[in-house]
Each structure stands twice: as structure tokens, then as C-alpha cells.
Protein backbone atom coordinates (compact mmCIF):
# COMPACT_ATOMS: atom_id res chain seq x y z
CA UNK A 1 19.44 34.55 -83.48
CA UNK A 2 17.96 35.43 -87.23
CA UNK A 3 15.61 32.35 -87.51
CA UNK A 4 13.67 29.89 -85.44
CA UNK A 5 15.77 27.50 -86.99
CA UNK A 6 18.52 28.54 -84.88
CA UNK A 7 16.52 27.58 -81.63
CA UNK A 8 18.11 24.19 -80.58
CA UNK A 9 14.52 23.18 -79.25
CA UNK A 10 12.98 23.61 -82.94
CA UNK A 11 16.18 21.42 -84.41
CA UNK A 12 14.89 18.81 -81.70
CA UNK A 13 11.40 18.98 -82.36
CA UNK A 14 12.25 18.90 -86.08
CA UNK A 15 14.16 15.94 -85.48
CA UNK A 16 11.35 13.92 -82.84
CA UNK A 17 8.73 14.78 -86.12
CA UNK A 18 10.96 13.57 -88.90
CA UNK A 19 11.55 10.07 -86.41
CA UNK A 20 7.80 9.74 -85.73
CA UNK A 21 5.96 10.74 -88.89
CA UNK A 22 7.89 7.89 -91.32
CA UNK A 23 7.23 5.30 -87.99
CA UNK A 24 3.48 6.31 -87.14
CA UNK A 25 3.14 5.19 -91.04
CA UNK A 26 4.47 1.82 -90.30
CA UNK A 27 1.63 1.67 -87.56
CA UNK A 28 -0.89 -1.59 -88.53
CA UNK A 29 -3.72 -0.11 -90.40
CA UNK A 30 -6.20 -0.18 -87.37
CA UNK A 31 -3.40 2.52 -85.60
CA UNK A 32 -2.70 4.34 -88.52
CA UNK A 33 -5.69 5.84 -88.60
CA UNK A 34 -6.31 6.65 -84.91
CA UNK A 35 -3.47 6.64 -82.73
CA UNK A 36 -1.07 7.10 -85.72
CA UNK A 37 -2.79 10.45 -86.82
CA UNK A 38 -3.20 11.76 -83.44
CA UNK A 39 0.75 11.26 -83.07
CA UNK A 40 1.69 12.86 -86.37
CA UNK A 41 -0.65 15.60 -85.89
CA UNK A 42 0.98 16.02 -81.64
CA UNK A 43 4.10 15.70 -83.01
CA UNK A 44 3.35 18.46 -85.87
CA UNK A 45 2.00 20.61 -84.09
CA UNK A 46 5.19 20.66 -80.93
CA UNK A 47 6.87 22.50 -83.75
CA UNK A 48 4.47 24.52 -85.76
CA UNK A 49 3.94 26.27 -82.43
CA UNK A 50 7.64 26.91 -82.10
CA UNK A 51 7.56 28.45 -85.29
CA UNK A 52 4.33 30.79 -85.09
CA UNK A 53 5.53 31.77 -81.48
CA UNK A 54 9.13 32.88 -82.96
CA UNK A 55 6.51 35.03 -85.48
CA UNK A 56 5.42 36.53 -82.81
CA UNK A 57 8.34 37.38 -80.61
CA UNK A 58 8.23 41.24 -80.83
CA UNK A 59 5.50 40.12 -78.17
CA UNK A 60 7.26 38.63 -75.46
CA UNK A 61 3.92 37.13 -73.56
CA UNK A 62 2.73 35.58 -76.82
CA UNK A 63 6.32 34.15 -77.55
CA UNK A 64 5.96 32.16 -74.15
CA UNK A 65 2.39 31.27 -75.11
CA UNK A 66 3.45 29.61 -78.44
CA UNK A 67 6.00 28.23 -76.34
CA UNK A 68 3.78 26.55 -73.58
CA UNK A 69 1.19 25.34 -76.61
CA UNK A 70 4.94 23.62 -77.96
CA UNK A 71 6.00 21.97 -74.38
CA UNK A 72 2.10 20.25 -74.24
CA UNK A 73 2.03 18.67 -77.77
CA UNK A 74 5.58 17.76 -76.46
CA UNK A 75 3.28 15.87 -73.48
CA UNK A 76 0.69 14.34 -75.96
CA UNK A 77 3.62 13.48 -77.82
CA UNK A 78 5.39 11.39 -75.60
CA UNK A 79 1.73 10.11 -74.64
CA UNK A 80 0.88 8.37 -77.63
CA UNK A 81 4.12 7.21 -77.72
CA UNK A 82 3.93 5.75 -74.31
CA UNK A 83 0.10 3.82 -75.60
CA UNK A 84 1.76 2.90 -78.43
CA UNK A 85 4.66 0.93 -76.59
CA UNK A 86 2.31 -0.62 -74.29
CA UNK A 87 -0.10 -1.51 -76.93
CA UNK A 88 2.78 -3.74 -78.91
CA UNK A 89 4.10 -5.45 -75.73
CA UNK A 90 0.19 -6.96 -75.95
């Protein structure tokens, strides 16, 4: 493995941010601004933490910490996701 872009969990996190972002944008304005931001930020952040983890990975413990920050904006994530579908079946 010579880059985090190798890591099949960055490719999908990649992939969840480059779905969300473009659709958080579509949000109505009133969204966009809260919800919407929190999700592209939660959504941002599941791989930014991936990446500064790989950084990191001479130290195994702070590898797995980057890691663990990744898996819970995964969580918030899938969250505001979750609000967001129950907020447009209203």
C-alpha cells in the first residue's frame, strides 16, 4: 500500500462525499445552511480523517485514532442523512 488512496474505505468515503456534497447543495435554502453544512462538513471530515490518520501510520495507536474519528463522522453522516429523509417525507 503506497497511498491512502489505495485504502478501499477512503475510495468509499471519497465516493459517499462526492454523492452528498453536489446533493446537500440542492437542499432548500432554509437546509442549506444548517443541516446541509453540517452534512458536507460530516461527510468531509469521514475522509480527511482517513487521510491524516494514514499520515500518521508509523504510529500504529494514532492510525486507529484517525480511524475511529473516520467511523463517527461516518455515524453523523448517515445521521443527517437519516433527518434529512424524514424531514422530506413531511
Amino acid at each position: 500500500m503506497s497511498s491512502y488512496r489505495d485504502l478501499d474505505i477512503y475510495k468509499i468515503g471519497l465516493e459517499l462525499f462526492y454523492i452528498v456534497h453536489p446533493a446537500s447543495l440542492k437542499l432548500p435554502k432554509y437546509e442549506m445552511y444548517e443541516l446541509g453544512s453540517q452534512l458536507r462538513r460530516s461527510s468531509d471530515s469521514l475522509v480527511t480523517n482517513i487521510v491524516e490518520g494514514y499520515g500518521r501510520k508509523a504510529y500504529k495507536a494514532e492510525f486507529i485514532r484517525f480511524l475511529t474519528f473516520s467511523w463517527s463522522s461516518c455515524l453523523e453522516t448517515v445521521n443527517h442523512l437519516e433527518k434529512l429523509i424524514i424531514c422530506i417525507k413531511i
